[in-house]
N, C-alpha and C. Protein backbone atom coordinates (compact mmCIF):
# COMPACT_ATOMS: atom_id res chain seq x y z
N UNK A 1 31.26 4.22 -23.36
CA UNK A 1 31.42 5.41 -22.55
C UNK A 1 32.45 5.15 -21.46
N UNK A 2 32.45 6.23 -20.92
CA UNK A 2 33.58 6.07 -19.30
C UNK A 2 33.23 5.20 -17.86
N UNK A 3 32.39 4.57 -18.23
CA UNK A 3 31.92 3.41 -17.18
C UNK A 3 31.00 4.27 -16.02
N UNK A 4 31.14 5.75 -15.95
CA UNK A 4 30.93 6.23 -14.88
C UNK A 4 29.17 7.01 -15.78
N UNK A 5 28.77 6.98 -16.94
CA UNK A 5 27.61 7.61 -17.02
C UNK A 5 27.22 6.16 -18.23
N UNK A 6 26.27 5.55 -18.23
CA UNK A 6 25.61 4.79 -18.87
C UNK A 6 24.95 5.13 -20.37
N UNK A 7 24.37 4.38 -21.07
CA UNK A 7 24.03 4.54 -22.67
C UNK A 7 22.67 5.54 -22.90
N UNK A 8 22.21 4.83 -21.03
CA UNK A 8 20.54 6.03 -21.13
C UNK A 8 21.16 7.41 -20.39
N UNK A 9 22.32 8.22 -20.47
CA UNK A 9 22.59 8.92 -19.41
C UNK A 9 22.49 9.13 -18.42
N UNK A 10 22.36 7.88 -17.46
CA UNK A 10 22.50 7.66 -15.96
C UNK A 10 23.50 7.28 -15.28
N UNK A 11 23.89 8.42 -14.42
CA UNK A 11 25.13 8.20 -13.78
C UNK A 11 25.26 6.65 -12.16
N UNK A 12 26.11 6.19 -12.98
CA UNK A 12 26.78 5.05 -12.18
C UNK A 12 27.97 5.40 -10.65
N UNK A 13 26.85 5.61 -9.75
CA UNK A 13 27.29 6.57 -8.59
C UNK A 13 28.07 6.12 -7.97
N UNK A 14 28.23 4.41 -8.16
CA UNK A 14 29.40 3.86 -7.23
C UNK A 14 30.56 3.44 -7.80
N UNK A 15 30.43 4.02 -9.36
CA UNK A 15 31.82 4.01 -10.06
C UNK A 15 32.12 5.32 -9.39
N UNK A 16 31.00 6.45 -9.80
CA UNK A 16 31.96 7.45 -9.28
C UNK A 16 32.36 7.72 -8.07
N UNK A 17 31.87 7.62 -7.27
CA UNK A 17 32.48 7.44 -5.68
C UNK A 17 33.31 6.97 -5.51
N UNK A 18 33.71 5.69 -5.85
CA UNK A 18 35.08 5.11 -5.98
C UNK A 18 36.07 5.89 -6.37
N UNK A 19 35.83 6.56 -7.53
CA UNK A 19 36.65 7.46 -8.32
C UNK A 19 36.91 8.80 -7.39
N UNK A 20 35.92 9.27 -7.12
CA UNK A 20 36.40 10.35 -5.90
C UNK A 20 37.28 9.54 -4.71
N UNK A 21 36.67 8.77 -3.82
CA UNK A 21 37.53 8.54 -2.88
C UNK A 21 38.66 8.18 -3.58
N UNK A 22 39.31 7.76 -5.02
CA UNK A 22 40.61 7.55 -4.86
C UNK A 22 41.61 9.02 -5.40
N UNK A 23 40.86 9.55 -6.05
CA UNK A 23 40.94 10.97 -6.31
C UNK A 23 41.60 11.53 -4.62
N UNK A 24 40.76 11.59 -3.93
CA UNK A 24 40.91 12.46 -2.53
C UNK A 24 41.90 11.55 -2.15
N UNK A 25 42.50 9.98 -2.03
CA UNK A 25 42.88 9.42 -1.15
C UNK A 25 44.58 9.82 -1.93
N UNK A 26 44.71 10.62 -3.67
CA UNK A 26 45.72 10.57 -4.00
C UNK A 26 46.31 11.77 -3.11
N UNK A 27 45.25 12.68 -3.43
CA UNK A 27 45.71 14.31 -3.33
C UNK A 27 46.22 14.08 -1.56
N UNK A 28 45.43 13.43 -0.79
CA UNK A 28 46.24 13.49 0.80
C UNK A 28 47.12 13.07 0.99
N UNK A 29 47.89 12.40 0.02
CA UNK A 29 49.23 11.43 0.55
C UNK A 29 48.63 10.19 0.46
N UNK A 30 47.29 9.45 0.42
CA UNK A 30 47.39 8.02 1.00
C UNK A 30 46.87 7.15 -0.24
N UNK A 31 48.06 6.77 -0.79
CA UNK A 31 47.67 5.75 -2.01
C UNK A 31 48.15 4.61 -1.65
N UNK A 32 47.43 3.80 -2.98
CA UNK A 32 48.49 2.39 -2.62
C UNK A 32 46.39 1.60 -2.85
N UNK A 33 46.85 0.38 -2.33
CA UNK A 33 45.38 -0.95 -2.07
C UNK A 33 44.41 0.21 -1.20
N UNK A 34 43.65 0.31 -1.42
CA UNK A 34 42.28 0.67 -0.68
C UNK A 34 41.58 -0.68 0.21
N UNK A 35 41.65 -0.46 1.57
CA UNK A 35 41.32 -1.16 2.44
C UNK A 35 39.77 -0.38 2.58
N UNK A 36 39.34 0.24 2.19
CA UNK A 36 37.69 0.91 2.92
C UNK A 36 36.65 -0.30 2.33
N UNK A 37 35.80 -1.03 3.08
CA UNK A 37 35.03 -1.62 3.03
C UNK A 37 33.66 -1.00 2.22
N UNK A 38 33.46 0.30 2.78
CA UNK A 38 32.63 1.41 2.56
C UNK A 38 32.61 2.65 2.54
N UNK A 39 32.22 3.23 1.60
CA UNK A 39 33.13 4.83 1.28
C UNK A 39 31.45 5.56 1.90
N UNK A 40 31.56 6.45 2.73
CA UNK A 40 30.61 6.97 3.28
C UNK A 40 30.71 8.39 2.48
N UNK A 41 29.06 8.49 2.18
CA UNK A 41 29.09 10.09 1.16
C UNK A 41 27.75 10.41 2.09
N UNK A 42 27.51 11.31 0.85
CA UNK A 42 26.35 12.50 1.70
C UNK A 42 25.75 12.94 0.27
N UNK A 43 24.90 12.98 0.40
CA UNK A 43 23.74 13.05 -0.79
C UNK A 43 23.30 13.87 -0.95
N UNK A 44 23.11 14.97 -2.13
CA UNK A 44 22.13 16.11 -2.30
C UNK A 44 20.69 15.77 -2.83
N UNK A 45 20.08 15.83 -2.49
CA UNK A 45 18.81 15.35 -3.49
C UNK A 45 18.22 17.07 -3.65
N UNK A 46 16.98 17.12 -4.26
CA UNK A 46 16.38 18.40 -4.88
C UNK A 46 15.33 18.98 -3.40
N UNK A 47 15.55 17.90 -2.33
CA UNK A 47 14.50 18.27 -1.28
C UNK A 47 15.78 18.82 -0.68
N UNK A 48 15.42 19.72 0.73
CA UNK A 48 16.31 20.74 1.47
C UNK A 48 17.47 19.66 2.19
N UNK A 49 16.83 19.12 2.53
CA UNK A 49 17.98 18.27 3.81
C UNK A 49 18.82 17.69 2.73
N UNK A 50 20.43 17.07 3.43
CA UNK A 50 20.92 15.85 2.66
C UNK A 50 20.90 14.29 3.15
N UNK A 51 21.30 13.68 2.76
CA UNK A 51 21.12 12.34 3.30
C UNK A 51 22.49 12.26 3.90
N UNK A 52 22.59 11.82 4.85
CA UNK A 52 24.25 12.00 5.34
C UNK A 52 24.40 11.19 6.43
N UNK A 53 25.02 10.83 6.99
CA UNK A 53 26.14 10.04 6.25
C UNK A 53 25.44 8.72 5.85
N UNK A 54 26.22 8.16 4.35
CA UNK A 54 25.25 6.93 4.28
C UNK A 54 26.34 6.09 3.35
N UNK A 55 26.26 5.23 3.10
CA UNK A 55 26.99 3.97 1.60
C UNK A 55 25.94 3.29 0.86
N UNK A 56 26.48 3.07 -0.11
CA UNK A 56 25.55 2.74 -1.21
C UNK A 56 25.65 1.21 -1.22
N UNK A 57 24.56 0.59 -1.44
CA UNK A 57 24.40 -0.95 -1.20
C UNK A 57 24.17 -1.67 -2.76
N UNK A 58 23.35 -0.94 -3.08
CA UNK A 58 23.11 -1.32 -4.66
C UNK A 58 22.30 -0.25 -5.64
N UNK A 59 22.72 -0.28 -7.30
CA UNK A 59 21.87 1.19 -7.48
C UNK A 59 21.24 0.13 -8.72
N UNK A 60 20.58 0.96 -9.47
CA UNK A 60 20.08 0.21 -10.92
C UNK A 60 19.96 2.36 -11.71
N UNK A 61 19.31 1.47 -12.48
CA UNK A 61 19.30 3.07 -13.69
C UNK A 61 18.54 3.78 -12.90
N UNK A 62 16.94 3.26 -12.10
CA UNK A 62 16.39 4.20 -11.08
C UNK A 62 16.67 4.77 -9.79
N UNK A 63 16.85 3.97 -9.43
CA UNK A 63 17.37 4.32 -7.65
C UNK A 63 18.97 3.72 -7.22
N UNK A 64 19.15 4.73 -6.38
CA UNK A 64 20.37 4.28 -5.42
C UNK A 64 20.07 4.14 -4.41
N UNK A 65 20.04 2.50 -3.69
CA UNK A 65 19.56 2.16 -2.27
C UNK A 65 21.01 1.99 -1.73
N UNK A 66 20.57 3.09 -0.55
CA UNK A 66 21.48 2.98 0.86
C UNK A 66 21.19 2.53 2.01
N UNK A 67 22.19 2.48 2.38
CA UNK A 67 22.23 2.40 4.24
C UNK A 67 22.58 3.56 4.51
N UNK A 68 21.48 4.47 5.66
CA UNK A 68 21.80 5.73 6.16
C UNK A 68 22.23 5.65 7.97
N UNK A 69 23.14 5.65 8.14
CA UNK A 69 23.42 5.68 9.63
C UNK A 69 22.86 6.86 10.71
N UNK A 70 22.81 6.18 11.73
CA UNK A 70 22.06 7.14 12.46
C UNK A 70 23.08 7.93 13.66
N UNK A 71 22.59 9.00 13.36
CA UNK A 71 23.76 9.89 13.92
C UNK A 71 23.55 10.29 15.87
N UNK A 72 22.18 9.33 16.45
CA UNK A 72 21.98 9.05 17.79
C UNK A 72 22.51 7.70 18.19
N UNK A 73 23.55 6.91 17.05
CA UNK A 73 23.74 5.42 17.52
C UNK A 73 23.88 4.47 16.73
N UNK A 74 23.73 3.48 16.63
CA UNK A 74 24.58 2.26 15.90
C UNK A 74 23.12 1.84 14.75
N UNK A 75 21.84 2.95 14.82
CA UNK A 75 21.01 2.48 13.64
C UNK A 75 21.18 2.65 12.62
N UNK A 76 20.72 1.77 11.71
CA UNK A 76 20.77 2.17 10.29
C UNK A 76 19.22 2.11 9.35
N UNK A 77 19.33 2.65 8.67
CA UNK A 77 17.68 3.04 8.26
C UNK A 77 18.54 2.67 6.73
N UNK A 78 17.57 1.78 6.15
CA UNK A 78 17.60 1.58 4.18
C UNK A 78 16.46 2.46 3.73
N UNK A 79 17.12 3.09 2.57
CA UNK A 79 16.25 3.96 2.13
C UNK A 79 16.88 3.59 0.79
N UNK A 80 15.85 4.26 -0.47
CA UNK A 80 16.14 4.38 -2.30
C UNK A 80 15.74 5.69 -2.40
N UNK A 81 16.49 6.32 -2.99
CA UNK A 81 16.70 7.73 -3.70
C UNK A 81 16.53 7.13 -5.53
N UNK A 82 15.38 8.39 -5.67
CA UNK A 82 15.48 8.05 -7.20
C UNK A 82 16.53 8.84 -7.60
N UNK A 83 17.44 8.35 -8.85
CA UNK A 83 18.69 8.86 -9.36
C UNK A 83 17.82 10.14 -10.17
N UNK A 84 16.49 10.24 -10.38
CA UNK A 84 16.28 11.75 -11.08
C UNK A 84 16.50 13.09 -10.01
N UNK A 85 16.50 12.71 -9.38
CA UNK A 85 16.13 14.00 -7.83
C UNK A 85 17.49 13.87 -7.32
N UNK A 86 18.77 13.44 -7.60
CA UNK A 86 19.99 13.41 -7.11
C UNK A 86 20.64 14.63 -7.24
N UNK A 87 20.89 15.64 -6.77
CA UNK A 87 21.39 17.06 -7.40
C UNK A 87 23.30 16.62 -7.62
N UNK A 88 23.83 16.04 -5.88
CA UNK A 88 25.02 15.99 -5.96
C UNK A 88 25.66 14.75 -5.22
N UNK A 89 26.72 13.84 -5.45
CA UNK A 89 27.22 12.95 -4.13
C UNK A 89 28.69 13.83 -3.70
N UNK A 90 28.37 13.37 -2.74
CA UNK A 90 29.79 14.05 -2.24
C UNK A 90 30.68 12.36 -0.80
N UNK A 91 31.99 12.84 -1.46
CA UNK A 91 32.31 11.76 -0.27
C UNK A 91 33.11 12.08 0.71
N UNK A 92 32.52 11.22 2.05
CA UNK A 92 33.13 12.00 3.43
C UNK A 92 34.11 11.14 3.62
N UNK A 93 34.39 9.78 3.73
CA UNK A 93 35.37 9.10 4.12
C UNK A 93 35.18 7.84 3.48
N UNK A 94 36.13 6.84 4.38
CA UNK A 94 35.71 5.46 3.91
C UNK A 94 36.49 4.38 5.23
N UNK A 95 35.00 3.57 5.46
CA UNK A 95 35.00 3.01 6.72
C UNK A 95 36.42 1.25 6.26
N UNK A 96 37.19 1.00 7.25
CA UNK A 96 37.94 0.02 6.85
C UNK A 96 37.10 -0.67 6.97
N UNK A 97 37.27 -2.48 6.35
CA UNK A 97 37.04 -4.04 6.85
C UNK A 97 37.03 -4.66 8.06
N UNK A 98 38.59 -3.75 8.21
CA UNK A 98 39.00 -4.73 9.86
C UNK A 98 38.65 -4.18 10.77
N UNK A 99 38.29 -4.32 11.55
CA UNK A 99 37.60 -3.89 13.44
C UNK A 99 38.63 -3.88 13.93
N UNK A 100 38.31 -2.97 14.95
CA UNK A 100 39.62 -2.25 15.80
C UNK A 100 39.12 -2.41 17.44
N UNK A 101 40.27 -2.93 18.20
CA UNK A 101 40.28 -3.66 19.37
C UNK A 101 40.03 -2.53 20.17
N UNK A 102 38.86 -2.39 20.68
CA UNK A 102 38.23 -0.70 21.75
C UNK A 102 39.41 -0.58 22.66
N UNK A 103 40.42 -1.42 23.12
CA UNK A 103 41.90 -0.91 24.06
C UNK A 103 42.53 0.05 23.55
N UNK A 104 42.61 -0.40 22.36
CA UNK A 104 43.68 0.40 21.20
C UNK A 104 43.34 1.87 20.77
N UNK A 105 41.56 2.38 21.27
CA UNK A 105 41.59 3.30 21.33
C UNK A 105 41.83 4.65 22.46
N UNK A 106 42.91 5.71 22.24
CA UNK A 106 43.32 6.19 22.97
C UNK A 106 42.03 6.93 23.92
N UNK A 107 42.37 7.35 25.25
CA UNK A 107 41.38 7.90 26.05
C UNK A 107 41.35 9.90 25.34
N UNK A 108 43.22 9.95 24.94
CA UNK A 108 43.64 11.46 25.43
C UNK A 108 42.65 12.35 24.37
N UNK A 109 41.95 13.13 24.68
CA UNK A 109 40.97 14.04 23.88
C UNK A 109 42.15 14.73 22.80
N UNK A 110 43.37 15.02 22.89
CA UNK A 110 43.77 15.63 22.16
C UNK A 110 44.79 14.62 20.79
N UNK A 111 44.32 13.58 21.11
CA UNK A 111 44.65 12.41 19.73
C UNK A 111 43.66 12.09 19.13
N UNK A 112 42.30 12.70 19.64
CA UNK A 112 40.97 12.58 18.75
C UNK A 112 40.73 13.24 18.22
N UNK A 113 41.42 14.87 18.07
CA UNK A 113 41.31 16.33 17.52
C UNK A 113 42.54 15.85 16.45
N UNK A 114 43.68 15.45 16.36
CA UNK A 114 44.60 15.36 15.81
C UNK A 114 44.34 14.37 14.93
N UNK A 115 43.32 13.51 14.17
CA UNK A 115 42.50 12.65 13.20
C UNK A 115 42.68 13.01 12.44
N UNK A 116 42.79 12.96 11.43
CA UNK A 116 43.06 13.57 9.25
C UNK A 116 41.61 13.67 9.21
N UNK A 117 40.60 13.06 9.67
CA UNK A 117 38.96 12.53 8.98
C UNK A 117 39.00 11.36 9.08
N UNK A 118 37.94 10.75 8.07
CA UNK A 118 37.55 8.89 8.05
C UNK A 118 38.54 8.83 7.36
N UNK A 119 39.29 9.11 6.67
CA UNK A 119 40.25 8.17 5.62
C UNK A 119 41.16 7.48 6.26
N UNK A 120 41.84 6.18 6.25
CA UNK A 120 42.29 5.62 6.89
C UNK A 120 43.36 5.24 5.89
C-alpha cells in the first residue's frame, strides 16, 4: 500500500502529517530540508471538543499517543486517542529543533501580527 493506510486499514497518522505539513510547506513558498522537530495538529475525535494543539509521540494500529500542550502555559498533558473515534487530523504548524535566544525576540506588537503562522 501507500505507507500512509496499513494492511488492517489503519491509517498511519504520522506518515500522514508529515505528508500534509510538506504538502502546506510546498503550497506557501517554503520548501527545501524540514527543520520542524514537531508538526503540531489538532485532532477531531467523534466527542465535541478537539484535541488541540498537540504532536504525536508514538501511534500503533490502536491508539495515537500525544503530547497535548496547555494553552495556560508551558504544561503538557499525555493522552491516547483510540484511532477508531479519530474523525479528522488537521495540521497547524511545526515547532523547529533549535531554540531561539528570548533577545532576538522583537518587543514591536506589530512584527508579531506580521507572522505567516508556526511554519518556520
Amino acid at each position: 500500500m501507500n505507507g500512509i493506510i496499513n494492511d488492517n486499514n489503519v491509517i498511519n497518522w504520522s506518515e500522514k502529517v508529515k505528508n500534509l505539513d510538506n504538502n502546506i510547506r510546498k503550497e506557501i513558498g517554503i520548501e527545501g530540508e524540514c527543520d520542524a522537530k514537531h508538526i503540531l495538529i489538532k485532532v477531531q475525535t467523534k466527542a465535541a471538543e478537539c484535541i488541540e494543539p498537540a504532536f504525536i509521540v508514538a501511534e500503533d494500529d490502536t491508539f495515537l499517543d500525544l503530547f497535548v500542550l496547555s494553552p495556560q502555559g508551558a504544561g503538557i498533558t499525555s493522552t491516547a486517542v483510540l484511532k477508531s473515534n479519530i474523525q479528522s487530523v488537521g495540521v497547524i504548524g511545526g515547532l523547529s529543533a533549535e531554540k531561539m535566544d528570548v533577545r532576538e525576540i522583537p518587543d514591536d506588537v506589530d512584527a508579531i501580527e506580521d507572522l505567516g503562522g508556526l511554519y518556520q
